[in-house]
PDB file of N, CA and C in Angstrom:
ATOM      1  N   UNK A   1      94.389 135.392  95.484  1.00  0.00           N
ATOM      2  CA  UNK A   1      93.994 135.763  94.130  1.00  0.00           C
ATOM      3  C   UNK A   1      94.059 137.278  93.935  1.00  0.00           C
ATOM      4  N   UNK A   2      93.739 137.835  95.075  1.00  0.00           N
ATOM      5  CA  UNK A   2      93.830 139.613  95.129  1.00  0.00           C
ATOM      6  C   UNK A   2      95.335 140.003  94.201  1.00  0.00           C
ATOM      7  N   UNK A   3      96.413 139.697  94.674  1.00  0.00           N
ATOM      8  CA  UNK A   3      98.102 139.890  93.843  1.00  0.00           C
ATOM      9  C   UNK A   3      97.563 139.694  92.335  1.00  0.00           C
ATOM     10  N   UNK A   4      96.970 138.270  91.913  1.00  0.00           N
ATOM     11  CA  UNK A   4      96.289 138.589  90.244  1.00  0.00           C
ATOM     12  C   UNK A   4      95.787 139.453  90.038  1.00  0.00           C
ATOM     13  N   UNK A   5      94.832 139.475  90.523  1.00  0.00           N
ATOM     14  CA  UNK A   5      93.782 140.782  89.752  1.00  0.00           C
ATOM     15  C   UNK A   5      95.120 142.029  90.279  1.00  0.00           C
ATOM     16  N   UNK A   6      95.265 142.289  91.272  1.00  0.00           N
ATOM     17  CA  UNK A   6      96.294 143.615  91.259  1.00  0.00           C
ATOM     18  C   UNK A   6      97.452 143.905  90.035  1.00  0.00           C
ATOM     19  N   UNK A   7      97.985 142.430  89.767  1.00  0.00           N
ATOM     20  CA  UNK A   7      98.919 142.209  88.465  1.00  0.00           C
ATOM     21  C   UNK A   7      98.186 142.851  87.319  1.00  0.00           C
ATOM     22  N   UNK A   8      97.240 141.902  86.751  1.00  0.00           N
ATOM     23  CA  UNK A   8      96.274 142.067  85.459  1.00  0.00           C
ATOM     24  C   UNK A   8      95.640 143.977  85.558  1.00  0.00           C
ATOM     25  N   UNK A   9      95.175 144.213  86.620  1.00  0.00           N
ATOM     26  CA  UNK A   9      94.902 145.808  86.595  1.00  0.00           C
ATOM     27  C   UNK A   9      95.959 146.769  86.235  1.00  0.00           C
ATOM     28  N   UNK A  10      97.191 146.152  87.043  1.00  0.00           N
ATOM     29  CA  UNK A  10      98.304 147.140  86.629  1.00  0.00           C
ATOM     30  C   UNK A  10      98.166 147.087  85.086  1.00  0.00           C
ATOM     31  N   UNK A  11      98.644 146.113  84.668  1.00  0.00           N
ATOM     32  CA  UNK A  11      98.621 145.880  83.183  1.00  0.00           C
ATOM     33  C   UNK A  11      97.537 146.485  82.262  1.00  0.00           C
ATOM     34  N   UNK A  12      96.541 146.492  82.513  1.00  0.00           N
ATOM     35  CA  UNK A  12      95.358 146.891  81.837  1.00  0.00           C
ATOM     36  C   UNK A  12      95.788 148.929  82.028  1.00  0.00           C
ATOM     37  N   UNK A  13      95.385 149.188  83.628  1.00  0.00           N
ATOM     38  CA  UNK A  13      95.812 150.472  83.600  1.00  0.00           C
ATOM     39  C   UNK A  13      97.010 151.079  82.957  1.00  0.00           C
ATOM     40  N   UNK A  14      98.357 150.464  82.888  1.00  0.00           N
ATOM     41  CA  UNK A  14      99.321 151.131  82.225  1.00  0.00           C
ATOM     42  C   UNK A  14      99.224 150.943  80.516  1.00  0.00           C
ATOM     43  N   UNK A  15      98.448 149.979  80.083  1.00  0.00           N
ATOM     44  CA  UNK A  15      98.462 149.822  78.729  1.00  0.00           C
ATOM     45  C   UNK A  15      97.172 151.462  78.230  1.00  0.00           C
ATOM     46  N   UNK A  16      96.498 151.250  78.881  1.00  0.00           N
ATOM     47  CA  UNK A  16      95.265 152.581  78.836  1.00  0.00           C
ATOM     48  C   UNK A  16      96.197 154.179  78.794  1.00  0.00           C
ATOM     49  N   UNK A  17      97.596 154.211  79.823  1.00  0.00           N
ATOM     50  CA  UNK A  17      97.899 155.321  79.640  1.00  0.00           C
ATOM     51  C   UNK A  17      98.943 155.775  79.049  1.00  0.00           C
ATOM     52  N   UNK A  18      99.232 154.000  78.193  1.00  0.00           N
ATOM     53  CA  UNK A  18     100.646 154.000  77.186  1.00  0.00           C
ATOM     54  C   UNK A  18     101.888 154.303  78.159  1.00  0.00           C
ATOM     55  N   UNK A  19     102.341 153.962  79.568  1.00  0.00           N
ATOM     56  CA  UNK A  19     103.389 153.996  80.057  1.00  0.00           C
ATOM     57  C   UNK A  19     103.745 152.905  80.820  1.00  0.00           C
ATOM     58  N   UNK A  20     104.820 151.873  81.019  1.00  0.00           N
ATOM     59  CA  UNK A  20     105.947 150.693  81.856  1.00  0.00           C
ATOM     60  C   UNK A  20     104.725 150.636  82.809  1.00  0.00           C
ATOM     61  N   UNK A  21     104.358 149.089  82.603  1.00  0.00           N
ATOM     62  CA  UNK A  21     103.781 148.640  84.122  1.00  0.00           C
ATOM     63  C   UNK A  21     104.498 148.797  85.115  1.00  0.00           C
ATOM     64  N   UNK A  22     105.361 148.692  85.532  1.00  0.00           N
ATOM     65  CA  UNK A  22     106.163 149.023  86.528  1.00  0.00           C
ATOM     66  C   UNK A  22     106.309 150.272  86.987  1.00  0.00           C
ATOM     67  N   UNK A  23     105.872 151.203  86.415  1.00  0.00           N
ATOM     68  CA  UNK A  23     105.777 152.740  86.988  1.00  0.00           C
ATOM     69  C   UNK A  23     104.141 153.059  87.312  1.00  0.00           C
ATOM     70  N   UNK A  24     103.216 151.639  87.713  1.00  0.00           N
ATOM     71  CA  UNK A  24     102.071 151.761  88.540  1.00  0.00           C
ATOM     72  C   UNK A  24     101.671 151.077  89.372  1.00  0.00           C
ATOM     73  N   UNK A  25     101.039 151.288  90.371  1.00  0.00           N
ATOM     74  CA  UNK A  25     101.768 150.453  91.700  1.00  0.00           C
ATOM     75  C   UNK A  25      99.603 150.660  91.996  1.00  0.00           C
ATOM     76  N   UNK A  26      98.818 150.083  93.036  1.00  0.00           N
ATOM     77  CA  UNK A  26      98.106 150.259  93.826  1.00  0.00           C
ATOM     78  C   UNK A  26      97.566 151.056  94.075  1.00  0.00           C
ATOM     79  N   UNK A  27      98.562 151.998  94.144  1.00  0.00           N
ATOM     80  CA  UNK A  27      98.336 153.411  94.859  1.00  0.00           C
ATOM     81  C   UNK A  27      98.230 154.538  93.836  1.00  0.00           C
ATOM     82  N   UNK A  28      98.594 153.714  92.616  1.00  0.00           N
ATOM     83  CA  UNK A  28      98.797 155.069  91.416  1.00  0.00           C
ATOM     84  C   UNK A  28      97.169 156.366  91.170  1.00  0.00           C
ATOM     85  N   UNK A  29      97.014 156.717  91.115  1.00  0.00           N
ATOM     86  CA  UNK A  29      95.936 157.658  91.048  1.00  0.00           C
ATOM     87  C   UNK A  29      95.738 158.136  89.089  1.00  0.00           C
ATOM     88  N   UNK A  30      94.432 157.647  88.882  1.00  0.00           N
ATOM     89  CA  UNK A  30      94.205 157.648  87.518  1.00  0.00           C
ATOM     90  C   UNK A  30      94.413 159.202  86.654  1.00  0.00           C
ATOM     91  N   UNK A  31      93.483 160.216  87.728  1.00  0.00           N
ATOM     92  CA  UNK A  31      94.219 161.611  87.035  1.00  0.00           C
ATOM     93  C   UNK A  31      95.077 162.284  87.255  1.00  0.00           C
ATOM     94  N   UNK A  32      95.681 161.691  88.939  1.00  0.00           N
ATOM     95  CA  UNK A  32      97.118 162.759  89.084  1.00  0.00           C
ATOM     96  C   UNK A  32      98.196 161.956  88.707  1.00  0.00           C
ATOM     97  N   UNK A  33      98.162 160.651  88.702  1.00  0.00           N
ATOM     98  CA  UNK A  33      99.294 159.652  88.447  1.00  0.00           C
ATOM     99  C   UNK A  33      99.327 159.532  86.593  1.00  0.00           C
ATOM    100  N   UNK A  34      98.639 158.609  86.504  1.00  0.00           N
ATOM    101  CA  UNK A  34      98.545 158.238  84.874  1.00  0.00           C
ATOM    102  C   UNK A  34      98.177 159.134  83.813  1.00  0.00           C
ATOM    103  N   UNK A  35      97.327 159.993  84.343  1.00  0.00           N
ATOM    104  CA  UNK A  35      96.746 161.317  83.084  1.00  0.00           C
ATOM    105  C   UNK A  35      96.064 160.945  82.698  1.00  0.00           C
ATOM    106  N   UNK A  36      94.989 160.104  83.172  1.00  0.00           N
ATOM    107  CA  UNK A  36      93.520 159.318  82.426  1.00  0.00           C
ATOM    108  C   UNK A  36      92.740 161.152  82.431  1.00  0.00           C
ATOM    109  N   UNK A  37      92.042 161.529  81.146  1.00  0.00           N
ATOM    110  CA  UNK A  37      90.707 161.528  80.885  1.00  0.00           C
ATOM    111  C   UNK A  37      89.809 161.327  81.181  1.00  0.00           C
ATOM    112  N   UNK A  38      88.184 162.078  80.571  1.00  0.00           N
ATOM    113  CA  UNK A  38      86.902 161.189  81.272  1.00  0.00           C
ATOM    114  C   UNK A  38      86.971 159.743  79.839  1.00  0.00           C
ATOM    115  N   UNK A  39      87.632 160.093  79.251  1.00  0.00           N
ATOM    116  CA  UNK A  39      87.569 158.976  78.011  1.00  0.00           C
ATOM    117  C   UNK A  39      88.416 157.966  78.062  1.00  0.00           C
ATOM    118  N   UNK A  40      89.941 158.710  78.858  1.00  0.00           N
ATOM    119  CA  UNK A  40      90.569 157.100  79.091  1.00  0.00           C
ATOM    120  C   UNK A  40      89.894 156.031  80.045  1.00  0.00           C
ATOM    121  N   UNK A  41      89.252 156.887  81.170  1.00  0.00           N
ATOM    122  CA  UNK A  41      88.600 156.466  82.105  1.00  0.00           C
ATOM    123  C   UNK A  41      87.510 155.201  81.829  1.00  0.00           C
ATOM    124  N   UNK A  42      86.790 155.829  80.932  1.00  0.00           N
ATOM    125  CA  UNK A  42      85.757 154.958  80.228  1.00  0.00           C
ATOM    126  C   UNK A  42      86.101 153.529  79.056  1.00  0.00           C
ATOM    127  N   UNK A  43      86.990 154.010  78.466  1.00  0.00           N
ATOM    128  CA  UNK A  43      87.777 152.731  77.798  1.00  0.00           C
ATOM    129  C   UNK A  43      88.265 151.734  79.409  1.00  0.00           C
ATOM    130  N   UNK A  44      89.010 152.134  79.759  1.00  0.00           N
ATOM    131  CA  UNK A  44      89.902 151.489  81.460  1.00  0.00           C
ATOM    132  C   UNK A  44      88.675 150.235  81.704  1.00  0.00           C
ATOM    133  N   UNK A  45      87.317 151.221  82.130  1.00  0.00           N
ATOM    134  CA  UNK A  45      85.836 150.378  82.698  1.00  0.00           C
ATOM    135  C   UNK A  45      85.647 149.131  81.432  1.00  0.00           C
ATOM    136  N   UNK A  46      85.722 149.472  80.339  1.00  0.00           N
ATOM    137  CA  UNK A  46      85.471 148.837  79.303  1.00  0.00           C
ATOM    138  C   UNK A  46      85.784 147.176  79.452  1.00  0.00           C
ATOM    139  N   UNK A  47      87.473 147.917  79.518  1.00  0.00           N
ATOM    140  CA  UNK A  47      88.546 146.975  78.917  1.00  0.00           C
ATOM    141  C   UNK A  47      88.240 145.658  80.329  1.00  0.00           C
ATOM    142  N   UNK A  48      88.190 146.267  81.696  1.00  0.00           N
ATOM    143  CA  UNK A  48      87.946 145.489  83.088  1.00  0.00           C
ATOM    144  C   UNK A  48      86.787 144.890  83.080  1.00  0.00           C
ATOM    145  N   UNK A  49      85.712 145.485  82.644  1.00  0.00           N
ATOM    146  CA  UNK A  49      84.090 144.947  82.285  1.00  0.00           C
ATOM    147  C   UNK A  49      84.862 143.428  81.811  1.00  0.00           C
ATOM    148  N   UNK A  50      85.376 143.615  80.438  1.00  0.00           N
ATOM    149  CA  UNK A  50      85.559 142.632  79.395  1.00  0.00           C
ATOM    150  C   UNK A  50      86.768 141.405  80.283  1.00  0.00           C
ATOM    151  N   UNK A  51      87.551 142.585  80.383  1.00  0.00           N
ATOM    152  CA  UNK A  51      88.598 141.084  81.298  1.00  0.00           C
ATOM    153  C   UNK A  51      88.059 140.025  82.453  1.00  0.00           C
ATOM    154  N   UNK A  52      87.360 141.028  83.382  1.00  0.00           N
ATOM    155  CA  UNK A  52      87.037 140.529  84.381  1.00  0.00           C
ATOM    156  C   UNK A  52      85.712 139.995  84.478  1.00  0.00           C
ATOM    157  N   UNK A  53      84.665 140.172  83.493  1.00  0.00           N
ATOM    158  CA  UNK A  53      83.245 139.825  82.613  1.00  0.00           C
ATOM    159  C   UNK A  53      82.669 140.075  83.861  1.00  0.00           C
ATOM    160  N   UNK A  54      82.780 141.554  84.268  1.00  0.00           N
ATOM    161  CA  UNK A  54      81.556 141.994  85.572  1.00  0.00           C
ATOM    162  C   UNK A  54      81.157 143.225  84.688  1.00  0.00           C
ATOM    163  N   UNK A  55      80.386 143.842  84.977  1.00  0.00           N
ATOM    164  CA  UNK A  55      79.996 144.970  84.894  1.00  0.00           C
ATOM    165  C   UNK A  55      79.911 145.759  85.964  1.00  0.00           C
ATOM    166  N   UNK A  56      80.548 147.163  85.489  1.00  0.00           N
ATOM    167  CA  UNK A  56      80.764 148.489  86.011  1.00  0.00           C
ATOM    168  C   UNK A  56      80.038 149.791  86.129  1.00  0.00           C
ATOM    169  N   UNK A  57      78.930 149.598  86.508  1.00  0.00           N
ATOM    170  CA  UNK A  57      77.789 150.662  86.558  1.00  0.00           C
ATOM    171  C   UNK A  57      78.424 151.893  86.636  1.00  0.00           C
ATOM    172  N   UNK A  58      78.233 153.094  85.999  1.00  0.00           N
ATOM    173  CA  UNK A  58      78.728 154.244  86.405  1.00  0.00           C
ATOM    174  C   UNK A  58      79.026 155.013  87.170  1.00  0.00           C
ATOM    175  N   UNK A  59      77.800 154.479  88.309  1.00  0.00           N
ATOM    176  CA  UNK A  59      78.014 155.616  89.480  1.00  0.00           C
ATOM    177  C   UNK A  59      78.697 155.009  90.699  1.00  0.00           C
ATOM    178  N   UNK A  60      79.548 153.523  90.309  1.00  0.00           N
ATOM    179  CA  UNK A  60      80.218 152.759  90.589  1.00  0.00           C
ATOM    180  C   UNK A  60      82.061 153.375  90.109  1.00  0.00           C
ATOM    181  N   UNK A  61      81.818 153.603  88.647  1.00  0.00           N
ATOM    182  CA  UNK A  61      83.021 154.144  88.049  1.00  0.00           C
ATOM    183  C   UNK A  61      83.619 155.351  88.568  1.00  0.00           C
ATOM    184  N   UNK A  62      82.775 156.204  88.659  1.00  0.00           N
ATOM    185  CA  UNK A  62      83.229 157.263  89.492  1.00  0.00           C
ATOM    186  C   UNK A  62      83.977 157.129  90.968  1.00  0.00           C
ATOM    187  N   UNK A  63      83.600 156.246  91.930  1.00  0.00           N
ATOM    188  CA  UNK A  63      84.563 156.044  92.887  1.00  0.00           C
ATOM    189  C   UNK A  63      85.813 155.445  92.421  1.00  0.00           C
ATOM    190  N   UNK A  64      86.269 155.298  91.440  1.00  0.00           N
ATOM    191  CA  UNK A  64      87.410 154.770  91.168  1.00  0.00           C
ATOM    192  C   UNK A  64      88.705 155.443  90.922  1.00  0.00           C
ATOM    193  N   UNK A  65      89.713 156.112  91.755  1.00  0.00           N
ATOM    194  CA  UNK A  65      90.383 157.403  92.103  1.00  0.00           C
ATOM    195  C   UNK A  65      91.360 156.710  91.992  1.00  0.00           C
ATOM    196  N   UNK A  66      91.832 155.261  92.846  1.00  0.00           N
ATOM    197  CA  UNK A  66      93.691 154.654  92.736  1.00  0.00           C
ATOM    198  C   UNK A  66      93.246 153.121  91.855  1.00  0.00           C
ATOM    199  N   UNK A  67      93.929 152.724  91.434  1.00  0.00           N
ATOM    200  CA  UNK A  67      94.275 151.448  90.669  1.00  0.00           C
ATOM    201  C   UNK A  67      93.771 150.509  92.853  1.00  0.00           C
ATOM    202  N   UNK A  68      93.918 150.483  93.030  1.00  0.00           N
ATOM    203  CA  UNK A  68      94.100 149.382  94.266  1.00  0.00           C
ATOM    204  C   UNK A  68      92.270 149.613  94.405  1.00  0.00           C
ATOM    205  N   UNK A  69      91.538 151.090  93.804  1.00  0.00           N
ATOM    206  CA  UNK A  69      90.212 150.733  93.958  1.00  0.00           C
ATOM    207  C   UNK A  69      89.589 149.790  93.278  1.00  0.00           C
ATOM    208  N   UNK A  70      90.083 149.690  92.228  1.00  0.00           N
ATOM    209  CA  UNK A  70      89.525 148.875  90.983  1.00  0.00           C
ATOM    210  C   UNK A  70      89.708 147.349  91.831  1.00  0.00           C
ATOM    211  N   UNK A  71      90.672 146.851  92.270  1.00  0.00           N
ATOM    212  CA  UNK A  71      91.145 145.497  92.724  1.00  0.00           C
ATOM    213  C   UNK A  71      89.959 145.317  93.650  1.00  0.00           C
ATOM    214  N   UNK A  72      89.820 146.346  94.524  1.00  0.00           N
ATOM    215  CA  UNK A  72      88.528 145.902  95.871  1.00  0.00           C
ATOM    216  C   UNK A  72      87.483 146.098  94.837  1.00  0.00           C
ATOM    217  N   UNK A  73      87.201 146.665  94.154  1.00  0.00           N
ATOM    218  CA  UNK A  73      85.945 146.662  93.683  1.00  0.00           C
ATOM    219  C   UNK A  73      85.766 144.855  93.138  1.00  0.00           C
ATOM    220  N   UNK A  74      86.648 144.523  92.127  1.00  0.00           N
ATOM    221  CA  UNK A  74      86.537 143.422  91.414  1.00  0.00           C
ATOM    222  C   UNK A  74      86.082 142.130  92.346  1.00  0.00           C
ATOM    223  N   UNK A  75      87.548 142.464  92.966  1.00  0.00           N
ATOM    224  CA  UNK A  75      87.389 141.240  94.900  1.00  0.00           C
ATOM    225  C   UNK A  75      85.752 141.346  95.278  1.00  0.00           C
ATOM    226  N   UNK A  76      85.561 142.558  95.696  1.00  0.00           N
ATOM    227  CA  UNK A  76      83.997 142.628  96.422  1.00  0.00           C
ATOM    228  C   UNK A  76      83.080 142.192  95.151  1.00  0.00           C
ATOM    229  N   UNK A  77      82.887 142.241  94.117  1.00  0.00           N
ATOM    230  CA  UNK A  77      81.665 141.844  93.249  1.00  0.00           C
ATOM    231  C   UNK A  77      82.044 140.431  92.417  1.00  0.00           C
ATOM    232  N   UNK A  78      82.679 140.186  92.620  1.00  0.00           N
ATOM    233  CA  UNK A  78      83.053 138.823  91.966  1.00  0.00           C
ATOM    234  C   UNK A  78      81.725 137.364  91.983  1.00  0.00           C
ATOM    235  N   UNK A  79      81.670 136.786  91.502  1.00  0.00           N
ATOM    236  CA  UNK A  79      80.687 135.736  91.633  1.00  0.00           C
ATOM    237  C   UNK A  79      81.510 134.659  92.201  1.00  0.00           C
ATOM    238  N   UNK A  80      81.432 134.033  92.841  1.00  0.00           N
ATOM    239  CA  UNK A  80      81.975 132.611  93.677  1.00  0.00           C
ATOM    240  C   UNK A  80      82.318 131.532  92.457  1.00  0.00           C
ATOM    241  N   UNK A  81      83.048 130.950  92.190  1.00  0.00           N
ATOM    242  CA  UNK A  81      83.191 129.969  91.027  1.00  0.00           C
ATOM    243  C   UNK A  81      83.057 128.412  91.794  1.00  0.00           C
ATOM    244  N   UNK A  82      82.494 128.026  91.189  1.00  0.00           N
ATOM    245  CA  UNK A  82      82.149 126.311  91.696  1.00  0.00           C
ATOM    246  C   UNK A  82      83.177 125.430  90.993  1.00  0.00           C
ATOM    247  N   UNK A  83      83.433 124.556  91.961  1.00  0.00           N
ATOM    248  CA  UNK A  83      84.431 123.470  91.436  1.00  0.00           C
ATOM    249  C   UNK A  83      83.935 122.276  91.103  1.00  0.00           C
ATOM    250  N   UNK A  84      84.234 121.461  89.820  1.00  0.00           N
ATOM    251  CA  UNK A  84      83.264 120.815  89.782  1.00  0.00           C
ATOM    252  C   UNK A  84      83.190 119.557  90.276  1.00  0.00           C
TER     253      UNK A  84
END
């Protein structure tokens, strides 16, 4: 499931900095790669809050430096889903 969420982040992150998913990879870095802001930054948390329906505490947001952090973050806080 990790490759999804890595897919869906790319997507989310490159739509946030208006440039080709394909020119962000894992490794992309939000202010030296994409040109995020403290404001794109904060929309980015928003938009992942909402996709991924976790919440992103701030002092959580701040460790968030490459796109591949966001993926472990999501992976590590996720709630277990029951089958029914």
């Amino acid at each position: 499931m990790e490759t999804e969420i890595l897919a869906k982040v790319i997507e989310l992150a490159a739509e946030q900095a208006g440039i080709d998913p394909k020119l962000v990879s894992g490794e992309s870095h939000f202010i030296n790669d994409l040109k995020y802001d403290s404001l794109d930054r904060v929309e980015f948390a928003m938009t992942v809050e909402d996709e991924f329906e976790q919440s992103v505490p701030d002092e959580d947001l701040e460790q968030f430096n490459l796109v591949g952090d966001v993926v472990k973050y999501i992976e590590s806080h996720r709630q277990p889903t029951r089958a029914g």
